[in-house]
PDB file of N, CA and C in Angstrom:
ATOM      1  N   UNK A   1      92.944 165.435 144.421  1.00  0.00           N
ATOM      2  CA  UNK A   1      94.140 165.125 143.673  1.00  0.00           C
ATOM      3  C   UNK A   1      94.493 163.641 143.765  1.00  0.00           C
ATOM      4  N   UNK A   2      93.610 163.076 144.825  1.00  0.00           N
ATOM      5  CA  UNK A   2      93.773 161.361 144.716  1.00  0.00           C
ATOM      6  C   UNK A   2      94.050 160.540 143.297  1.00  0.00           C
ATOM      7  N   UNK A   3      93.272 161.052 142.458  1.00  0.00           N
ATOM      8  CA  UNK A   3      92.603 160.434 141.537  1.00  0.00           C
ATOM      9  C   UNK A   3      93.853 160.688 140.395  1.00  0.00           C
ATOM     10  N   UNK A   4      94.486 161.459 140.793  1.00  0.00           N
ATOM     11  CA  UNK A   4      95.358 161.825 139.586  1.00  0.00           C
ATOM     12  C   UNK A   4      97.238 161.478 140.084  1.00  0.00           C
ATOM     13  N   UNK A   5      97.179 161.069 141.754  1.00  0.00           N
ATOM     14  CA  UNK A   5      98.586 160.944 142.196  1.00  0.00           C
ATOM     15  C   UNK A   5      99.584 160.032 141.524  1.00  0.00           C
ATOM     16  N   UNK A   6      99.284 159.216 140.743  1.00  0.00           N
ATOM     17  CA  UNK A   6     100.197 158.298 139.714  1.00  0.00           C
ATOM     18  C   UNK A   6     100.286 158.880 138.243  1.00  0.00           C
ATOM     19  N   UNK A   7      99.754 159.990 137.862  1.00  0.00           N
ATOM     20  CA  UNK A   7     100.247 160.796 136.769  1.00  0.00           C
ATOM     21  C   UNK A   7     101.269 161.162 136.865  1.00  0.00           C
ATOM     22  N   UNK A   8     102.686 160.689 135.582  1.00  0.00           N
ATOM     23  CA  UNK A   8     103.723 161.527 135.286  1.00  0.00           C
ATOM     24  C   UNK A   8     103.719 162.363 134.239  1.00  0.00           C
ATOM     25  N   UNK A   9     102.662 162.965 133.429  1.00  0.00           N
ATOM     26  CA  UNK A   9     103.217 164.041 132.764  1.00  0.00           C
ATOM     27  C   UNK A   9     101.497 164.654 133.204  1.00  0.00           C
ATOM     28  N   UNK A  10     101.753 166.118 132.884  1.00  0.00           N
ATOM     29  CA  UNK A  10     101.039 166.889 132.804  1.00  0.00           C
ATOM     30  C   UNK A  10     100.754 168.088 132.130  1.00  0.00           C
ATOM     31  N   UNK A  11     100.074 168.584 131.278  1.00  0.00           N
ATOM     32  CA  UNK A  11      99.963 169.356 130.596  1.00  0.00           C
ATOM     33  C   UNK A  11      98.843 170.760 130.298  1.00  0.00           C
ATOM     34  N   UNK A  12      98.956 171.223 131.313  1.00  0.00           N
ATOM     35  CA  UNK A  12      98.281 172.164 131.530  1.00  0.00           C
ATOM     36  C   UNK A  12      98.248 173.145 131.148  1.00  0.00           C
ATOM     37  N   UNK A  13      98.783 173.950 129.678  1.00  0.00           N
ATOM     38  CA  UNK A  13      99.001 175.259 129.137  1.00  0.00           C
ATOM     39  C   UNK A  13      97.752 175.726 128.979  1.00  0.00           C
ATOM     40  N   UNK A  14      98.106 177.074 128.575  1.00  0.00           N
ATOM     41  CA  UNK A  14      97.001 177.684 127.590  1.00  0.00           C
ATOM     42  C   UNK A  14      95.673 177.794 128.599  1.00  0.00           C
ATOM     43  N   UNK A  15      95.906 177.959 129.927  1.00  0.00           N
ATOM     44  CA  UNK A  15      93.806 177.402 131.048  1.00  0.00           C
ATOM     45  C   UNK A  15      94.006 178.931 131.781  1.00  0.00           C
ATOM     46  N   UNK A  16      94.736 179.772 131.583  1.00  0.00           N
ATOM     47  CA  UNK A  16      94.322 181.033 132.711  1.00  0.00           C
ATOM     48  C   UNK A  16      95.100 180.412 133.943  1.00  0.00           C
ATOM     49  N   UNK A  17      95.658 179.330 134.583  1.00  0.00           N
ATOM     50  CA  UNK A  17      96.255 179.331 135.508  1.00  0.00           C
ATOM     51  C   UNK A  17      96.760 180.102 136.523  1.00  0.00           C
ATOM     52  N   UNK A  18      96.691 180.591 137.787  1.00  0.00           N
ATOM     53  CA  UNK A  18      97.229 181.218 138.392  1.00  0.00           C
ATOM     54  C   UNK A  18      97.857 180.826 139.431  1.00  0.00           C
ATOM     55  N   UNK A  19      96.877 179.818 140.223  1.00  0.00           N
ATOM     56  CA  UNK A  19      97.617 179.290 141.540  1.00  0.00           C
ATOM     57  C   UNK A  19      98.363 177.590 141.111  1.00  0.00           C
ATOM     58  N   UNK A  20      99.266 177.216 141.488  1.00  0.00           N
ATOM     59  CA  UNK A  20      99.572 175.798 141.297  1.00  0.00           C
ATOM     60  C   UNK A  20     100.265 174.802 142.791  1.00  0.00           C
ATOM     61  N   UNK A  21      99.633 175.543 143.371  1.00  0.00           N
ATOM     62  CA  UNK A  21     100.035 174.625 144.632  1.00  0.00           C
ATOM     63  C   UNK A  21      99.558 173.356 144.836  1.00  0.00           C
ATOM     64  N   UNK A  22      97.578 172.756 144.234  1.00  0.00           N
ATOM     65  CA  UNK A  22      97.526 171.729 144.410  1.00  0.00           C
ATOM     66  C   UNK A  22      98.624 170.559 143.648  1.00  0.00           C
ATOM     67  N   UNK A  23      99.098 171.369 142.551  1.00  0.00           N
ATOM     68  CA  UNK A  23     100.724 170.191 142.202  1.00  0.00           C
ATOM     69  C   UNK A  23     101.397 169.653 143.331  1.00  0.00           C
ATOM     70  N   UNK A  24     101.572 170.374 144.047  1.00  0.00           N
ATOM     71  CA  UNK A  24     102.551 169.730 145.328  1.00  0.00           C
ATOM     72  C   UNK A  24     102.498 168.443 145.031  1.00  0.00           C
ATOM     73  N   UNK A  25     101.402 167.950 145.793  1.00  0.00           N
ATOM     74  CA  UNK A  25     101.552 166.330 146.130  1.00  0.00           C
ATOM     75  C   UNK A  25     101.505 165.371 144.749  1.00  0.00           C
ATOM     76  N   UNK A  26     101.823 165.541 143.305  1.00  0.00           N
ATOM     77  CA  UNK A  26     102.016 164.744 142.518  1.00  0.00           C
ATOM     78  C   UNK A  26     103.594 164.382 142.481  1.00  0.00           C
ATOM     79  N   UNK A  27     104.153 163.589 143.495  1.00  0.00           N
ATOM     80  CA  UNK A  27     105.103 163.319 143.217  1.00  0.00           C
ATOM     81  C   UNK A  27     106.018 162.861 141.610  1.00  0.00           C
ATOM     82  N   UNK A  28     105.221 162.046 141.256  1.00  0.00           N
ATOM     83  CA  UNK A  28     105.759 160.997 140.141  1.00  0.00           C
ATOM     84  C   UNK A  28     105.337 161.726 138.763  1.00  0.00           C
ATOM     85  N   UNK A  29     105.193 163.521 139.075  1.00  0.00           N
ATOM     86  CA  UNK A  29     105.648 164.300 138.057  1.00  0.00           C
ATOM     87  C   UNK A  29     107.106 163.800 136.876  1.00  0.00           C
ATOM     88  N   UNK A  30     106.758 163.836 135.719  1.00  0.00           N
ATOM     89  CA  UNK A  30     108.334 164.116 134.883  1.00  0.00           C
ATOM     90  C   UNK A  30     108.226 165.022 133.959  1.00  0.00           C
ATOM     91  N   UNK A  31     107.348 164.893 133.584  1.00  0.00           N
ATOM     92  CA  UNK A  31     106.741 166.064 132.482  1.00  0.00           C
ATOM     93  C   UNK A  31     105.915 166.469 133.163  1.00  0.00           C
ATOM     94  N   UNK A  32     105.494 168.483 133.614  1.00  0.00           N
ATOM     95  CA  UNK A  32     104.714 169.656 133.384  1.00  0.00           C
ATOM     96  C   UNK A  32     104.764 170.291 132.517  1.00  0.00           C
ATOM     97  N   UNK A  33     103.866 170.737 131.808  1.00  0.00           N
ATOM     98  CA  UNK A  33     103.796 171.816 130.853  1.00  0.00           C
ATOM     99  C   UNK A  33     102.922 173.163 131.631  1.00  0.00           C
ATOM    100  N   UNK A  34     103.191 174.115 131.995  1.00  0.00           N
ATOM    101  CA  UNK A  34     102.411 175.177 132.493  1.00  0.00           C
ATOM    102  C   UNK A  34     102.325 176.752 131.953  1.00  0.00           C
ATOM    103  N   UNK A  35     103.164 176.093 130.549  1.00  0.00           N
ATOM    104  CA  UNK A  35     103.186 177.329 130.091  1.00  0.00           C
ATOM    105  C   UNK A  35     101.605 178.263 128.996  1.00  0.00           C
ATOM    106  N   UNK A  36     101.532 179.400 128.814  1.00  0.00           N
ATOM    107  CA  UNK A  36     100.509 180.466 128.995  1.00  0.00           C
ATOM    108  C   UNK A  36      99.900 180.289 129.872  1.00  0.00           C
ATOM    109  N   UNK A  37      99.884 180.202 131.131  1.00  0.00           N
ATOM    110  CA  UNK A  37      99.085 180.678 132.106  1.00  0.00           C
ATOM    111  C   UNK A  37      98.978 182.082 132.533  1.00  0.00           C
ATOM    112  N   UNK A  38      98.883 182.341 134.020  1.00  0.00           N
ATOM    113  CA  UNK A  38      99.098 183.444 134.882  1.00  0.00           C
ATOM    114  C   UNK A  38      99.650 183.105 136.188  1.00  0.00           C
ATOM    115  N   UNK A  39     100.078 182.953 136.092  1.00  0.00           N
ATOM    116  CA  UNK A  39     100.911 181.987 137.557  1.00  0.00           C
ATOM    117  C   UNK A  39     101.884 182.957 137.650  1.00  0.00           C
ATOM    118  N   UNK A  40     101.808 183.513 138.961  1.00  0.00           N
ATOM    119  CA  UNK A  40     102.777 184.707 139.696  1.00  0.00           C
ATOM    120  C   UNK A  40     103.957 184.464 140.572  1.00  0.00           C
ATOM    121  N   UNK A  41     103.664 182.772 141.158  1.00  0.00           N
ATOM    122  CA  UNK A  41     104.476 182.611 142.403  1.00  0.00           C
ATOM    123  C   UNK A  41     104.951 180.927 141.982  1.00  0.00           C
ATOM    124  N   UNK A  42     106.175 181.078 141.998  1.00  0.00           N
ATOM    125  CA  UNK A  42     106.745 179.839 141.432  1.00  0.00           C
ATOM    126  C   UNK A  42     107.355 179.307 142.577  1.00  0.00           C
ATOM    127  N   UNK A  43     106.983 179.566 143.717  1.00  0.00           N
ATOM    128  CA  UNK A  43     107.777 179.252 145.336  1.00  0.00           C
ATOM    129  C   UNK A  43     107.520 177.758 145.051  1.00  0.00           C
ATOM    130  N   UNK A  44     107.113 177.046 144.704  1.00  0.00           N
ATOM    131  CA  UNK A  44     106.371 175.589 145.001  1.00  0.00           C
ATOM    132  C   UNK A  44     107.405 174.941 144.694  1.00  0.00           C
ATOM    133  N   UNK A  45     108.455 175.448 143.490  1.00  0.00           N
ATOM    134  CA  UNK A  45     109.617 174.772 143.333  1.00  0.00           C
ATOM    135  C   UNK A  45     110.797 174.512 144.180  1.00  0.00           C
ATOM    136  N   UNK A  46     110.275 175.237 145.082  1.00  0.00           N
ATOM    137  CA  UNK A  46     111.939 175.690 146.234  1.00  0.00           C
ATOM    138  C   UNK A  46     111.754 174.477 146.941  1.00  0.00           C
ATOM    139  N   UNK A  47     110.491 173.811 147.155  1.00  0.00           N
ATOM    140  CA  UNK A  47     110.340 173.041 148.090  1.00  0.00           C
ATOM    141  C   UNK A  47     110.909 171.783 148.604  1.00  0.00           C
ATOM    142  N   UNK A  48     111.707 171.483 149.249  1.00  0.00           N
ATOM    143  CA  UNK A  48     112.415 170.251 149.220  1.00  0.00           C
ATOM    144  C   UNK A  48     111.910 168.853 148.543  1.00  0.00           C
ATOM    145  N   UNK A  49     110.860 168.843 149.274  1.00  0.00           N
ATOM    146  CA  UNK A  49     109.763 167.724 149.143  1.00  0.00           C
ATOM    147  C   UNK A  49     109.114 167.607 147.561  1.00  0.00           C
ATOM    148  N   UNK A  50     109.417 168.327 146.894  1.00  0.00           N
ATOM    149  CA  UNK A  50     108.291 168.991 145.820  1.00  0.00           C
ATOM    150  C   UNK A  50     108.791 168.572 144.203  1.00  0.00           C
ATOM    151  N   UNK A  51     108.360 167.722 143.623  1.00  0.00           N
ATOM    152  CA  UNK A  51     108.770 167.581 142.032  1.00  0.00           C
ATOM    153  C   UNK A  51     109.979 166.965 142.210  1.00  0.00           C
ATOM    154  N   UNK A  52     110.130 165.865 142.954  1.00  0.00           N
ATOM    155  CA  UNK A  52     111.662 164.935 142.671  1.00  0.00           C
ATOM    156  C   UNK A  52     111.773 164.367 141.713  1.00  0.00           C
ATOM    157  N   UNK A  53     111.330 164.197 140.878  1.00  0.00           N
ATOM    158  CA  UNK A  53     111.734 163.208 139.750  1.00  0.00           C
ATOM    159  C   UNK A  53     110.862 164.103 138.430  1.00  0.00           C
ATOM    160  N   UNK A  54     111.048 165.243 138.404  1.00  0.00           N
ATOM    161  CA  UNK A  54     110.275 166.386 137.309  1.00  0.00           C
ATOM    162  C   UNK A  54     111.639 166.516 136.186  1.00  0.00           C
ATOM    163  N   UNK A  55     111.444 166.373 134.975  1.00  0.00           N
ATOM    164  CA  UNK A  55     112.599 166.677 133.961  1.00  0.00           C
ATOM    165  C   UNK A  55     112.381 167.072 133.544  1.00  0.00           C
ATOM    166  N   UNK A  56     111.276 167.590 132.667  1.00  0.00           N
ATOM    167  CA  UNK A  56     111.183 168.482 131.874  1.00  0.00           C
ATOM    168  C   UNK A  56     109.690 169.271 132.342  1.00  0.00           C
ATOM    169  N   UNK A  57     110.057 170.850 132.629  1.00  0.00           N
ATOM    170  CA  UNK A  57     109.304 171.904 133.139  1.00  0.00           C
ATOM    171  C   UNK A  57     109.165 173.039 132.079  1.00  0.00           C
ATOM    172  N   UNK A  58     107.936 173.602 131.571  1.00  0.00           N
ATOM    173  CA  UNK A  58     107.767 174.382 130.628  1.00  0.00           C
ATOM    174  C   UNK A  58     106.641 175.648 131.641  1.00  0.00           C
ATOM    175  N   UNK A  59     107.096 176.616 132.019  1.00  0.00           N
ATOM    176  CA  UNK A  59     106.638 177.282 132.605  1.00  0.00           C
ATOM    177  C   UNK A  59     106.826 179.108 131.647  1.00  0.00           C
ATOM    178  N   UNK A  60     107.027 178.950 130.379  1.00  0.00           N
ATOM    179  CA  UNK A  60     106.697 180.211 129.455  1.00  0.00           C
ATOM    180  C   UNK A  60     105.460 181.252 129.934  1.00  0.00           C
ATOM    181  N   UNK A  61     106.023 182.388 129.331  1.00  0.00           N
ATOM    182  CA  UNK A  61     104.896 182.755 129.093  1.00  0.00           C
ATOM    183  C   UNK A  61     103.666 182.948 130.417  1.00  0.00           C
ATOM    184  N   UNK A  62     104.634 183.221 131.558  1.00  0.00           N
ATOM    185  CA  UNK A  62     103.352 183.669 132.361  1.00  0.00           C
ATOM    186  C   UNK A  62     103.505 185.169 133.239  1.00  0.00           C
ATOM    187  N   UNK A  63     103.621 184.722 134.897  1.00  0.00           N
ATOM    188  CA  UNK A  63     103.579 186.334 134.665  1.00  0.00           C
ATOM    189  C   UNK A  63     104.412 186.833 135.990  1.00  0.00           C
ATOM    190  N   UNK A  64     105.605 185.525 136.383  1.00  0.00           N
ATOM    191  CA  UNK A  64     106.799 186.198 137.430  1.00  0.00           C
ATOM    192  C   UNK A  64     107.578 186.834 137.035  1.00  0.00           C
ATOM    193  N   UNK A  65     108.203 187.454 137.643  1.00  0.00           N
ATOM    194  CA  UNK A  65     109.759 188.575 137.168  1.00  0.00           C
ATOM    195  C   UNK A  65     110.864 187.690 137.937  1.00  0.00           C
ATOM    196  N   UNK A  66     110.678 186.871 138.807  1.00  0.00           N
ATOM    197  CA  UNK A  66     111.822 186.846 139.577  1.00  0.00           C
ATOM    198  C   UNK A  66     112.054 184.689 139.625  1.00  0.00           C
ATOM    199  N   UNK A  67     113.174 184.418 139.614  1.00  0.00           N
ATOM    200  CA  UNK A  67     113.372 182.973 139.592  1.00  0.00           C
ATOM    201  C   UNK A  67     114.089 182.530 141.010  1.00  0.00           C
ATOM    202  N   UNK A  68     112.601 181.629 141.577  1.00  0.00           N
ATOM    203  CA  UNK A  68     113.445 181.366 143.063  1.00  0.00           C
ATOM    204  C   UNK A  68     114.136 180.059 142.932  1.00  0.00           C
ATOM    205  N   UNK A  69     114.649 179.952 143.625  1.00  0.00           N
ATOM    206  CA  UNK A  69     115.990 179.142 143.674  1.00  0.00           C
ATOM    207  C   UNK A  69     115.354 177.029 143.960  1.00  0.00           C
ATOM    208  N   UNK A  70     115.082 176.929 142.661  1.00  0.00           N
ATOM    209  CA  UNK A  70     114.296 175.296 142.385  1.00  0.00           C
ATOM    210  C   UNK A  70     114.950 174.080 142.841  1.00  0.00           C
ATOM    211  N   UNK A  71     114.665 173.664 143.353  1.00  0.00           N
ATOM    212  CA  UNK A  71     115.004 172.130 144.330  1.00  0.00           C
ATOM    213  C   UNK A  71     115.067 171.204 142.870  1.00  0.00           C
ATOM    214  N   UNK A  72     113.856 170.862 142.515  1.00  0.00           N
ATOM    215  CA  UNK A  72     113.694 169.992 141.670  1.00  0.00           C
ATOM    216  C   UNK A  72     115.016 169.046 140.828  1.00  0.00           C
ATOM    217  N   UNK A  73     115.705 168.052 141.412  1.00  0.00           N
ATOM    218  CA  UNK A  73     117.149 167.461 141.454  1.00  0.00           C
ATOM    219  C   UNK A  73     117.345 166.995 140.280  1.00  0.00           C
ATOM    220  N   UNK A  74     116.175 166.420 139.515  1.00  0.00           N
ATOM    221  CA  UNK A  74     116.548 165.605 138.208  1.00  0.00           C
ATOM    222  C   UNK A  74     115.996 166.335 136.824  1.00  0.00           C
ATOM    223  N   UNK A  75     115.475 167.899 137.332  1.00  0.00           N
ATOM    224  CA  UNK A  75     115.620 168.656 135.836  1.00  0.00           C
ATOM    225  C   UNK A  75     116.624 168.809 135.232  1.00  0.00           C
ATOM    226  N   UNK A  76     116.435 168.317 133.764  1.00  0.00           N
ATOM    227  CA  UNK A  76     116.978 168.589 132.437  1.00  0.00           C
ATOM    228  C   UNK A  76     116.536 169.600 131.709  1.00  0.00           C
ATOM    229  N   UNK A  77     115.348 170.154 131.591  1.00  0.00           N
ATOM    230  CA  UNK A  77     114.654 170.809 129.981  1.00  0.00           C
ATOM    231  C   UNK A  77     114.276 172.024 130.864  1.00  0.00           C
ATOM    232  N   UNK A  78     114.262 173.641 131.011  1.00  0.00           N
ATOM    233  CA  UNK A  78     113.695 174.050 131.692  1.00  0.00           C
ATOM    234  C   UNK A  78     113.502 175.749 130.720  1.00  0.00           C
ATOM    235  N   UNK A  79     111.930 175.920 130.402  1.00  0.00           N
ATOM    236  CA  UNK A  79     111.707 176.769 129.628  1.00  0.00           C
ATOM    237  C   UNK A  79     111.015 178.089 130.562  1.00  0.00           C
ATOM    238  N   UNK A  80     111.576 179.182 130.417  1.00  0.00           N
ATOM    239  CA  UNK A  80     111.008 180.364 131.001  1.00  0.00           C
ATOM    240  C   UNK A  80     110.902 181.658 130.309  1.00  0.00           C
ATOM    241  N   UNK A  81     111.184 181.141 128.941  1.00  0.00           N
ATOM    242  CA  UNK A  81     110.464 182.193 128.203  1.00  0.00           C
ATOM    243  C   UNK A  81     109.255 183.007 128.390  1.00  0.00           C
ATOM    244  N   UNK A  82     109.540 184.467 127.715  1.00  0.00           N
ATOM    245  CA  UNK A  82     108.699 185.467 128.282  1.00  0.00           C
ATOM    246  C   UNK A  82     107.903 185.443 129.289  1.00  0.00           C
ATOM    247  N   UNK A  83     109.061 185.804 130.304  1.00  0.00           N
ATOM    248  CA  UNK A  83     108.348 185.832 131.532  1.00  0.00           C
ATOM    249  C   UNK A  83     108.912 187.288 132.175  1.00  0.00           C
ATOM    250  N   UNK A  84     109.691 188.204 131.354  1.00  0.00           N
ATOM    251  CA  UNK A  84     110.199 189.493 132.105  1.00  0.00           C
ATOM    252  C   UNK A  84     110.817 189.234 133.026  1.00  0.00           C
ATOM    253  N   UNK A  85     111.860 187.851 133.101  1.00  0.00           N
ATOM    254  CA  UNK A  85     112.692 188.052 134.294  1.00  0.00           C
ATOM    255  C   UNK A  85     113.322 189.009 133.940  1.00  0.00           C
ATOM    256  N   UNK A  86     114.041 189.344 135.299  1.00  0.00           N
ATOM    257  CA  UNK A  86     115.294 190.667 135.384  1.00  0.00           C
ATOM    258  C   UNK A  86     116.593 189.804 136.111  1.00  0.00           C
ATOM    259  N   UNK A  87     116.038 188.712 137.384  1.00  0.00           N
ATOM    260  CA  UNK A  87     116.418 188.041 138.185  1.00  0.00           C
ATOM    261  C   UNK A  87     116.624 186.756 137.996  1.00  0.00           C
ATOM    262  N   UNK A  88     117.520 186.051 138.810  1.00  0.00           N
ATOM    263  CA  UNK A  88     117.461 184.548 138.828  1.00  0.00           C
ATOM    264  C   UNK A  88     118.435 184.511 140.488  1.00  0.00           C
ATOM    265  N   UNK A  89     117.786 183.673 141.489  1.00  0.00           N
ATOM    266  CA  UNK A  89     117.849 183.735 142.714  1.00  0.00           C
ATOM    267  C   UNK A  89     119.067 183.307 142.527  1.00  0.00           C
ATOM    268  N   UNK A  90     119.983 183.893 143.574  1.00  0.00           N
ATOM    269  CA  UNK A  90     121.623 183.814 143.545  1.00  0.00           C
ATOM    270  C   UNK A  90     121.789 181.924 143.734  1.00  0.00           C
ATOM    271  N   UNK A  91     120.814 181.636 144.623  1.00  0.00           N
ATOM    272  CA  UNK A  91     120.756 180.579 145.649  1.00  0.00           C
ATOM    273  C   UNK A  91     120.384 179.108 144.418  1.00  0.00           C
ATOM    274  N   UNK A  92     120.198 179.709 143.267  1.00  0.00           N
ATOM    275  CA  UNK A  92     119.707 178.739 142.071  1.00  0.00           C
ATOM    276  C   UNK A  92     120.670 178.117 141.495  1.00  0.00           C
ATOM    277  N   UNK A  93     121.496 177.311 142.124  1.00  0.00           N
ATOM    278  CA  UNK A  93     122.912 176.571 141.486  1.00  0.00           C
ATOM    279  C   UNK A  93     122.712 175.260 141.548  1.00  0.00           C
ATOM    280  N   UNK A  94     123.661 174.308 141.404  1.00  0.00           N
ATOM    281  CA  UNK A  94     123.268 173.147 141.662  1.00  0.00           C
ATOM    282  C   UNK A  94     122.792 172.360 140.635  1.00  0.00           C
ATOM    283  N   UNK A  95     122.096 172.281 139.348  1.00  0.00           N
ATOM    284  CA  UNK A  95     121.014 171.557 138.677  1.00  0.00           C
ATOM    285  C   UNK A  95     121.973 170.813 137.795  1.00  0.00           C
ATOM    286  N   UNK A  96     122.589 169.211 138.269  1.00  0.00           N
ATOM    287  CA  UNK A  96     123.663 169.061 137.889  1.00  0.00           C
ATOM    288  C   UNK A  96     123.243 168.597 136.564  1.00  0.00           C
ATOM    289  N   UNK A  97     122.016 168.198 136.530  1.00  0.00           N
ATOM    290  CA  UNK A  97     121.327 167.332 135.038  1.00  0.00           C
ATOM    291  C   UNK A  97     120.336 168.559 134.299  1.00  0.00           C
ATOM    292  N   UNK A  98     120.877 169.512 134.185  1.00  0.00           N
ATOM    293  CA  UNK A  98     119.698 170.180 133.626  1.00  0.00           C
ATOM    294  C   UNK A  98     120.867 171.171 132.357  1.00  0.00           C
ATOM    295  N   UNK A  99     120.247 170.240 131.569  1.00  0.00           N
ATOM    296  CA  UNK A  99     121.023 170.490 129.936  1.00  0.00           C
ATOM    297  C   UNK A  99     120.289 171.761 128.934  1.00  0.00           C
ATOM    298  N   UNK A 100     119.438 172.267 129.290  1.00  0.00           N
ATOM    299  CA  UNK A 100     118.378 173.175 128.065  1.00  0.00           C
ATOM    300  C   UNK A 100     117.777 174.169 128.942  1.00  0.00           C
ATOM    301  N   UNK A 101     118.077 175.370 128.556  1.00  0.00           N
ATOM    302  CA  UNK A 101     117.641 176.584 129.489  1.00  0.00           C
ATOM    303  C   UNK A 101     116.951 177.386 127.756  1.00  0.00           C
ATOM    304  N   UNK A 102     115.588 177.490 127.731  1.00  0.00           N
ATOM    305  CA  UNK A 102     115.654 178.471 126.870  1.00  0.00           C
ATOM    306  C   UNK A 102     114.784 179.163 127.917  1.00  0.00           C
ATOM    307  N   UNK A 103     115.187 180.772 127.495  1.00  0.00           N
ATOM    308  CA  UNK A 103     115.192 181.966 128.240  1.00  0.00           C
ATOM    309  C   UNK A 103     114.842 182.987 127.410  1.00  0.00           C
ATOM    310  N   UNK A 104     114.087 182.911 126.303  1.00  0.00           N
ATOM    311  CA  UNK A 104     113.770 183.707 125.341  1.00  0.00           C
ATOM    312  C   UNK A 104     112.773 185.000 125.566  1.00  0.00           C
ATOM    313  N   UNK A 105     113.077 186.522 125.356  1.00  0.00           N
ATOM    314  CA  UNK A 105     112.156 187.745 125.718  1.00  0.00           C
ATOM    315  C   UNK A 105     111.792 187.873 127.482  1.00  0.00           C
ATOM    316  N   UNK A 106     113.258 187.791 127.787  1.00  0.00           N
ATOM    317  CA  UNK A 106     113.523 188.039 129.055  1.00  0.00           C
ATOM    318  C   UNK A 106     114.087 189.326 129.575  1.00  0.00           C
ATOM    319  N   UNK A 107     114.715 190.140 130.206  1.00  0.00           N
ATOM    320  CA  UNK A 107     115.268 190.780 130.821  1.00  0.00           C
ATOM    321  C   UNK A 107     116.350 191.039 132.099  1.00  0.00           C
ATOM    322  N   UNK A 108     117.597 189.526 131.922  1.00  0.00           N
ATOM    323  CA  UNK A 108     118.483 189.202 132.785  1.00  0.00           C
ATOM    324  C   UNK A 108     119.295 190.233 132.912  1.00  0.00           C
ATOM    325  N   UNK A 109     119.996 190.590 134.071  1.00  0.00           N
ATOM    326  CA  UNK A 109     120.843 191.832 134.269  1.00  0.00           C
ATOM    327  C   UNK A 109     122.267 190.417 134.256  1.00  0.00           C
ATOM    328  N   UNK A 110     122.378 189.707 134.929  1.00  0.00           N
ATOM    329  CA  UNK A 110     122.988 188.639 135.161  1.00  0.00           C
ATOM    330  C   UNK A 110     122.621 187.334 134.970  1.00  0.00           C
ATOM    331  N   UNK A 111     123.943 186.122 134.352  1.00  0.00           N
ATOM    332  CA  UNK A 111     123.416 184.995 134.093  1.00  0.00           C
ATOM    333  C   UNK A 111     124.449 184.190 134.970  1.00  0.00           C
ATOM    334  N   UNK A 112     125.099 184.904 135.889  1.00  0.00           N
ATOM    335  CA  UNK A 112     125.573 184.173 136.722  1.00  0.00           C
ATOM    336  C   UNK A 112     125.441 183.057 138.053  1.00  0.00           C
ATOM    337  N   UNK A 113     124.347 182.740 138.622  1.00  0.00           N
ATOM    338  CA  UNK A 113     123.915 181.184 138.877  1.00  0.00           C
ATOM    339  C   UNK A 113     123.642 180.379 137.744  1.00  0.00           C
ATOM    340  N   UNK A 114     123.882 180.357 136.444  1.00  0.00           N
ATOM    341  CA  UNK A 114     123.655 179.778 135.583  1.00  0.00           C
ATOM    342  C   UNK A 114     124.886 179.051 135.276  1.00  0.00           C
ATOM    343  N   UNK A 115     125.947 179.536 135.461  1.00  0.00           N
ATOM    344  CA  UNK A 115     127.480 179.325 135.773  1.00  0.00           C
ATOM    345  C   UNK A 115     127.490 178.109 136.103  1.00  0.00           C
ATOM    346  N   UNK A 116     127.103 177.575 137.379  1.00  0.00           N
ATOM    347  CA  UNK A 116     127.432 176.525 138.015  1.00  0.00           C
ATOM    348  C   UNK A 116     126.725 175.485 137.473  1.00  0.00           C
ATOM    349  N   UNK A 117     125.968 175.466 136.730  1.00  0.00           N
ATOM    350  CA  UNK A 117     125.545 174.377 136.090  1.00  0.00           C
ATOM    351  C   UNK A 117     126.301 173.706 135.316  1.00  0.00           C
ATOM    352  N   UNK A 118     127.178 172.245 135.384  1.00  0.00           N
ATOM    353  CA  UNK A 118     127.993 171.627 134.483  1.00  0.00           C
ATOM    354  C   UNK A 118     127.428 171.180 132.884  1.00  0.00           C
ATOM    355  N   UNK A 119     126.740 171.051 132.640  1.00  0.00           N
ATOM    356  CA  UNK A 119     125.748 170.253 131.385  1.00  0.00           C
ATOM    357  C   UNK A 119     125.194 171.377 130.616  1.00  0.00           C
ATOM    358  N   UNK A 120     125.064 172.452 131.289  1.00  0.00           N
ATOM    359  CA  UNK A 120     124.456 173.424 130.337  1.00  0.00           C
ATOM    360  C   UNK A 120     125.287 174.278 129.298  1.00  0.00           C
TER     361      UNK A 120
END
C-alpha cells in the first residue's frame, strides 16, 4: 500500500470486494467509492485513527445489515443504499459536516441517531 499512501480519491466499485481493511493506512483519503461490492464488515470506520479527512463515502449496494457507529470527522456525502439496513448504531451521532445521507431500499425501524446531525 506504499505505493498508493498519497492517493486522495479512490474508486473501487463494481470488483467483488469483500475485505477492506488494507484501506486503513490511506490516510489522505477524501473520496472512496466502494459501492457494488461484497463487503460485510464496515468496522474499519469506527476506528479512531481511520479516514480523517474522508468526505465523500459511497458504500451502496453491498452486503451489511447493520451501521456501526463511523469516526470519520469531516464526512459530508454518505451513500448506503441498498444495503438492507434495519439498524444504525445508537452510538452514530456526531457527524457535524455531513450534509447528504441517501439511504435508498433500506429497511430502518428507526432514524433516530440521524437526529443529531445539525446539516442534514
Amino acid at each position: 500500500m506504499d505505493e498508493i499512501k498519497d492517493v486522495t480519491d479512490i474508486d473501487l466499485s463494481n470488483n467483488g470486494i469483500v475485505e477492506i481493511t488494507p484501506l486503513r493506512d490511506l490516510s489522505l483519503i477524501v473520496y472512496l467509492n466502494l459501492g457494488n461490492n461484497r463487503i460485510k464488515n464496515m468496522a474499519i470506520f469506527s476506528l479512531d485513527d481511520a479516514f480523517l479527512n474522508l468526505k465523500w463515502l459511497d458504500i451502496s449496494n453491498n452486503k451489511f445489515t447493520e451501521m456501526p457507529a463511523f469516526k470519520c470527522p469531516k464526512l459530508e456525502y454518505l451513500n448506503i443504499t441498498g444495503n438492507k439496513l434495519d439498524k444504525v448504531n445508537e452510538t452514530w451521532i456526531g457527524h457535524e459536516n455531513l450534509r447528504t445521507v441517501v439511504a435508498v431500499d433500506n429497511k430502518f425501524k428507526s432514524l433516530a441517531p440521524f437526529k443529531m446531525m445539525p446539516r442534514l
